[in-house]
Protein backbone atom coordinates (compact mmCIF):
# COMPACT_ATOMS: atom_id res chain seq x y z
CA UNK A 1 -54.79 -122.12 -70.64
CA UNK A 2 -54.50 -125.79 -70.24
CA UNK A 3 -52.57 -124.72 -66.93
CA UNK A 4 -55.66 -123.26 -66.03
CA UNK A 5 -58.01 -126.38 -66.87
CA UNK A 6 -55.08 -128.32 -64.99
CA UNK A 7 -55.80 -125.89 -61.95
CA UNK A 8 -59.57 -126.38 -61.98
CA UNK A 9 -59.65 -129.88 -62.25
CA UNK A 10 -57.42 -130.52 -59.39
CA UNK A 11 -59.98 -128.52 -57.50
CA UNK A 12 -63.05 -130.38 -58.83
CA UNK A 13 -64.46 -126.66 -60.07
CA UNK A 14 -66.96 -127.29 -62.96
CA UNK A 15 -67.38 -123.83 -65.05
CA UNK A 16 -70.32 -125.25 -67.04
CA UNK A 17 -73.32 -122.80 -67.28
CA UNK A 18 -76.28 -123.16 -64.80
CA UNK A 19 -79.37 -121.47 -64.69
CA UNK A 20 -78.83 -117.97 -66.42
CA UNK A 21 -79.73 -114.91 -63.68
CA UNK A 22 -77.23 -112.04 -64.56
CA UNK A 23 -77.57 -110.77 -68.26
CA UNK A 24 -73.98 -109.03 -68.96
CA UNK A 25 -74.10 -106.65 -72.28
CA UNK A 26 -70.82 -105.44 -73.64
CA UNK A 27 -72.13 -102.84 -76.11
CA UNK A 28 -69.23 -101.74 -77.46
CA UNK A 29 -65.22 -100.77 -77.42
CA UNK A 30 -66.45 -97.17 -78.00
CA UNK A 31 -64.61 -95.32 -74.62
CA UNK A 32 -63.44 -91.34 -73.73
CA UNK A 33 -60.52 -93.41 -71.97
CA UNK A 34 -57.54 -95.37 -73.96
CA UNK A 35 -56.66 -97.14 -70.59
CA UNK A 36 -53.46 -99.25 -69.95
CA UNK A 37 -54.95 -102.03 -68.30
CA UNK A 38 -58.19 -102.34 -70.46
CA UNK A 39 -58.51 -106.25 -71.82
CA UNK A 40 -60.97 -104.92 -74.68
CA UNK A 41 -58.87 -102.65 -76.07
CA UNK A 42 -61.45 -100.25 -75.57
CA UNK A 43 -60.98 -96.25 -76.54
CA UNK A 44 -62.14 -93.29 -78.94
CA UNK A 45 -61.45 -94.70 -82.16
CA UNK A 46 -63.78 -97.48 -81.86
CA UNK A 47 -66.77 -96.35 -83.26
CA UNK A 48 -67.95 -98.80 -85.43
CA UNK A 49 -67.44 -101.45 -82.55
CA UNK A 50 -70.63 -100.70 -81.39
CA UNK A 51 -73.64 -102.62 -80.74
CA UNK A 52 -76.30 -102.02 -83.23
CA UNK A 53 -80.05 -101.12 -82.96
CA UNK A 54 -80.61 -104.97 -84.32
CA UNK A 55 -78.17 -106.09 -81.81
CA UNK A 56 -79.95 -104.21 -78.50
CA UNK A 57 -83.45 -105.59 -79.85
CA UNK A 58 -82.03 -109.00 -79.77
CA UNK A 59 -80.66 -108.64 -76.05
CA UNK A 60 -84.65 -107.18 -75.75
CA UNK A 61 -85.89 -110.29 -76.87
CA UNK A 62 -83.49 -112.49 -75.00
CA UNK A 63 -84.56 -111.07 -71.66
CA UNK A 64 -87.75 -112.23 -72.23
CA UNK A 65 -87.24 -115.81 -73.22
CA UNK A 66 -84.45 -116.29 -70.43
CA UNK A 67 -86.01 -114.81 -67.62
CA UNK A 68 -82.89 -113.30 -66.38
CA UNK A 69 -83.28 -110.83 -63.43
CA UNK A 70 -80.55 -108.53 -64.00
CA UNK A 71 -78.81 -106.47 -66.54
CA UNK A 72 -75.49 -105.97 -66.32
CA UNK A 73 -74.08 -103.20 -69.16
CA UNK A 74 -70.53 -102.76 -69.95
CA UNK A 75 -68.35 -101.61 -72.50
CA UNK A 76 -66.42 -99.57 -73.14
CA UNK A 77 -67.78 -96.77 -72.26
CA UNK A 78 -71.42 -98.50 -72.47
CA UNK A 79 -73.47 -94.61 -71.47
CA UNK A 80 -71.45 -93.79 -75.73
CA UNK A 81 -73.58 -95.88 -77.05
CA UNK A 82 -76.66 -94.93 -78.84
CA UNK A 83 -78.93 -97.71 -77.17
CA UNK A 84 -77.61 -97.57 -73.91
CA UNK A 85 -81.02 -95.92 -72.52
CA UNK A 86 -83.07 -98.16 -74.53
CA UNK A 87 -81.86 -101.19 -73.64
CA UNK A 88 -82.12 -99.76 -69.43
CA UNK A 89 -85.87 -98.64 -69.98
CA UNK A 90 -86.46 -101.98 -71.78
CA UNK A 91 -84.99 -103.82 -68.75
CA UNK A 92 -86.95 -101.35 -66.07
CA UNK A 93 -90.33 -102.52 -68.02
CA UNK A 94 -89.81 -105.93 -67.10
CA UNK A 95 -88.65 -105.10 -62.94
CA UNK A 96 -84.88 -106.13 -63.67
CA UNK A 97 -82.13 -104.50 -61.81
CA UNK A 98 -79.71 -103.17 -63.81
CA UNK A 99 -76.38 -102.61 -63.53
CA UNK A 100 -74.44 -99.52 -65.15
CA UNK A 101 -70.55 -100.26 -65.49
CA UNK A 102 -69.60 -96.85 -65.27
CA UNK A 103 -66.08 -94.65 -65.82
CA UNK A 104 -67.26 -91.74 -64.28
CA UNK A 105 -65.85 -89.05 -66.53
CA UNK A 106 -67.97 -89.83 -69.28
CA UNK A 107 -70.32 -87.65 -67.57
CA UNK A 108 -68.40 -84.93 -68.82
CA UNK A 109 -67.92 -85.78 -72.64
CA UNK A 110 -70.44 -84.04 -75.06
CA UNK A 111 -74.26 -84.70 -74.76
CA UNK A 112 -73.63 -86.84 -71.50
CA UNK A 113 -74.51 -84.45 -68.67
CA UNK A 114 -77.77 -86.34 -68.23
CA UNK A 115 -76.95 -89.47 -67.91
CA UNK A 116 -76.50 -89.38 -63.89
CA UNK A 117 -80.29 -87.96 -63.28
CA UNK A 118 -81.46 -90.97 -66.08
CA UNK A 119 -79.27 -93.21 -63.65
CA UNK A 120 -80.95 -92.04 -60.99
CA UNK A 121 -84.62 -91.66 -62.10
CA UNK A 122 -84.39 -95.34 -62.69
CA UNK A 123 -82.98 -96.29 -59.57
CA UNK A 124 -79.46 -98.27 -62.03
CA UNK A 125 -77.10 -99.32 -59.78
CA UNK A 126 -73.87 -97.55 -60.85
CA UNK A 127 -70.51 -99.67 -60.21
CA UNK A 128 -67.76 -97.12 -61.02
CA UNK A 129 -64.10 -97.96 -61.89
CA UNK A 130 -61.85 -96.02 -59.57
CA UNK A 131 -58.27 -97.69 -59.84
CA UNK A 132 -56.89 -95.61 -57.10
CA UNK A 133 -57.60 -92.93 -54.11
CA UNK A 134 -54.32 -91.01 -55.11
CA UNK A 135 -54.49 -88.88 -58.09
CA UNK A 136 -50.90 -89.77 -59.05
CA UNK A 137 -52.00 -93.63 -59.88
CA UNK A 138 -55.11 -92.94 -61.59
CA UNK A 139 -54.02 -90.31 -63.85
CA UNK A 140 -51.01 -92.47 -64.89
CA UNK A 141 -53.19 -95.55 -65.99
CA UNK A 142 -56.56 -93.62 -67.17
CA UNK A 143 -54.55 -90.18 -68.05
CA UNK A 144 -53.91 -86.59 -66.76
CA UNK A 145 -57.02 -85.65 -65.50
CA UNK A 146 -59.14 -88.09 -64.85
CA UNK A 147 -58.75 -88.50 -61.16
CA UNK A 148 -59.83 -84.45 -61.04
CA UNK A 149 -63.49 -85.90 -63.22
CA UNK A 150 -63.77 -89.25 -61.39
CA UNK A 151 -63.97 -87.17 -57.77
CA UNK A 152 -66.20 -84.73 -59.43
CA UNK A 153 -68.50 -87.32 -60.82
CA UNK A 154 -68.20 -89.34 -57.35
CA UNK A 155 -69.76 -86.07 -55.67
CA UNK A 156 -72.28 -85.72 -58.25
CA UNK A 157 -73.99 -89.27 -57.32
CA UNK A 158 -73.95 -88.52 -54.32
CA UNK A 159 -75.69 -85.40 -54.20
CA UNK A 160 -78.70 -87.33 -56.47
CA UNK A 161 -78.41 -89.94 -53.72
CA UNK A 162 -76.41 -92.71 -55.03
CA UNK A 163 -74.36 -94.26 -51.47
CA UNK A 164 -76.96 -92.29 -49.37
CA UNK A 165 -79.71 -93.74 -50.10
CA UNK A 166 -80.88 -97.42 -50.17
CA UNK A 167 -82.54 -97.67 -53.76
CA UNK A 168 -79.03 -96.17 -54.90
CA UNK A 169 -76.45 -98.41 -54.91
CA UNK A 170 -72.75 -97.48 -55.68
CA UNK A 171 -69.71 -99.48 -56.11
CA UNK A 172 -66.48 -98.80 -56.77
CA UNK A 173 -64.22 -101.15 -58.55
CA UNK A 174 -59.81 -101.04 -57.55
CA UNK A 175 -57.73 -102.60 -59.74
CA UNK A 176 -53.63 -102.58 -59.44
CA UNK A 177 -52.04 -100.25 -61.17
CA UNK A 178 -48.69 -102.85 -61.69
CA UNK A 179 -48.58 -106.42 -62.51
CA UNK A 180 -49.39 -107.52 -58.98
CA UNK A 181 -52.17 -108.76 -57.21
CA UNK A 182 -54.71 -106.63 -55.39
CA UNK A 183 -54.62 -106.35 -51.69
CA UNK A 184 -57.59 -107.60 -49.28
CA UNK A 185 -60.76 -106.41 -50.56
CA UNK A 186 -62.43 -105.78 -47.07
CA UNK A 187 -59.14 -104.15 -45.69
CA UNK A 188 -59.25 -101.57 -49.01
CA UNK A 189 -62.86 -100.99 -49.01
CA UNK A 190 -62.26 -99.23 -45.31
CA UNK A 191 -59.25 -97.74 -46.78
CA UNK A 192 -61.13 -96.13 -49.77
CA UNK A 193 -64.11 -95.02 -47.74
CA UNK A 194 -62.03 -92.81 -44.92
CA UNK A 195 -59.45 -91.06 -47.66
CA UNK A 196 -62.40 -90.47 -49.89
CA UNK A 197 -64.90 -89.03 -47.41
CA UNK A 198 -61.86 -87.04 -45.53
CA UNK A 199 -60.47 -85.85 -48.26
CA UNK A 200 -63.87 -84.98 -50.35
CA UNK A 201 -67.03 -85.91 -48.46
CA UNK A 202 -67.38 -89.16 -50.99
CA UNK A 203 -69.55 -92.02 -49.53
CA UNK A 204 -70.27 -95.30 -51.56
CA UNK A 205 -71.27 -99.04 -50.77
CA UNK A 206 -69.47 -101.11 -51.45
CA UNK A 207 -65.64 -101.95 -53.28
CA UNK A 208 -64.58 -104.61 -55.44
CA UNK A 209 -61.46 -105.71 -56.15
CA UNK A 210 -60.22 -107.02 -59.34
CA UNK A 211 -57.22 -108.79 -61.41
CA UNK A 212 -55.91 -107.50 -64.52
CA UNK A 213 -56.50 -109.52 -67.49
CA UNK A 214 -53.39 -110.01 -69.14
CA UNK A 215 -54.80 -110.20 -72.58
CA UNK A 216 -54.87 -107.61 -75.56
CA UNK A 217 -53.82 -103.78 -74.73
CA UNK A 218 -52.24 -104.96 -70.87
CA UNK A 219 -50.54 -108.17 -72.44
CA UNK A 220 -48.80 -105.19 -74.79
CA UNK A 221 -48.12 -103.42 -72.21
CA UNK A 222 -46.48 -106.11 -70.18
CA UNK A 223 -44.43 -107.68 -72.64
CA UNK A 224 -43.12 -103.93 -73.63
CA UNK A 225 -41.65 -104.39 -70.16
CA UNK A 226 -40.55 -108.21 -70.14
CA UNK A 227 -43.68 -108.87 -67.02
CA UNK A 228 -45.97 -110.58 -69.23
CA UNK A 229 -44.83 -114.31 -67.96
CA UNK A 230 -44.13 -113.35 -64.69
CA UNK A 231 -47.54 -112.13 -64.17
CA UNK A 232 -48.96 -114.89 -65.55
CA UNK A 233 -46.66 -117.07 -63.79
CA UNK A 234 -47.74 -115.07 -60.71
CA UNK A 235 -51.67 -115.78 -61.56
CA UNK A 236 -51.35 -119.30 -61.84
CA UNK A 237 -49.68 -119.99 -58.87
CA UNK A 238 -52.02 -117.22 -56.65
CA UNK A 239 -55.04 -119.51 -57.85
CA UNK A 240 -57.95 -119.59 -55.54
CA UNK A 241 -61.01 -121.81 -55.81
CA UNK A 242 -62.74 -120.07 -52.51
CA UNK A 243 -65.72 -117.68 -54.28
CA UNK A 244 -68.29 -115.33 -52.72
């Protein structure tokens, strides 16, 4: 960490908070997936990890005083929890975009088949975790079968509109499947949108690339494998202060 602060201050980058816009929510470690790379530790044991009733009425309250214009819900699995919809029709009332961090095959667990059409009726912008376009990586950091649900799901927004339409935003989200660095986001994106469209007829917005966190369940995993200071070595040293 303090090679971190050392790193920032030699590139004059001040983290202190400004004006609050994006609200994020983590509502929970409740998850269907036990993922390898997950920096919460999320997964289906986690059950009383969950935000509260009390808690969501709080983040109610919040958006009100703050002003924020956008709601950003995460987990977890955040669609497990019990006041996922509230807290998305509470932000809807007051014209906020919202923001549904999404694993796709949740859509498939018990008493979740409706959550794309409330997506959807509400016009939530869905940003979907797809680590991979091969079903080999994906199933070996998410497990054996998720690939199969996450195309599934994929096809399912679209057909409701989502990467068709302009009031239905989807993003994926790639992440590395090793303890490396991802590749260029802009030369992936056109890399994920021809395999997925030839190979299923999936269309989407945009794609984000992101770094593994190598913190709780992933810094387990890495030191199980003698990479956890190499990869961190490897962070430091790929620092870069240029930002969207």
């Amino acid at each position: 960490m303090d090679r971190f602060k050392l790193k920032l201050a030699e590139n004059n980058i001040d983290l202190r908070k400004r004006k609050i816009e994006i609200l994020q929510v983590n509502v929970g470690k409740l998850c269907n997936l036990t993922c390898v790379h997950c920096h919460v530790e999320a997964g289906p044991t986690k059950i009383k990890e969950n935000m509260n009733r009390e808690t969501a009425e709080a983040v109610v309250r919040f958006m009100d005083v703050s002003k924020v214009t956008t709601l950003d819900i995460t987990g977890g699995a955040p669609e497990l929890n019990p006041n996922f919809k509230y807290l998305v029709v509470e932000a809807k009332a007051r014209n906020m975009r919202v923001i549904d961090r999404c694993n796709l095959t949740v859509f498939y667990e018990d008493g979740m088949s409706d959550i794309p059409d409330f997506l959807a009726r509400r016009q939530v912008e869905v940003v979907a975790s797809l680590p991979c376009y091969q079903e080999q990586n994906v199933d070996k950091q998410r497990g054996k079968g998720t690939f199969h649900k996450s195309i599934e799901a994929l096809k399912w927004l679209n057909d409701l509109g989502y990467g068709k339409k302009k009031e239905f935003v989807l993003n994926l989200v790639y992440n590395p499947v090793g303890p490396y660095l991802p590749p260029a986001q802009k030369k992936l994106e056109e890399d994920y949108k021809q395999k997925l469209y030839a190979d299923f007829g999936i269309i989407f917005n945009k794609l984000y690339t992101i770094t593994n966190m190598p913190v709780t369940r992933y810094a387990k995993y890495l030191r199980a494998f003698s990479q956890y200071d190499a990869y961190v070595e490897l962070l430091i040293n790929s620092f870069n202060r240029v930002v969207a």
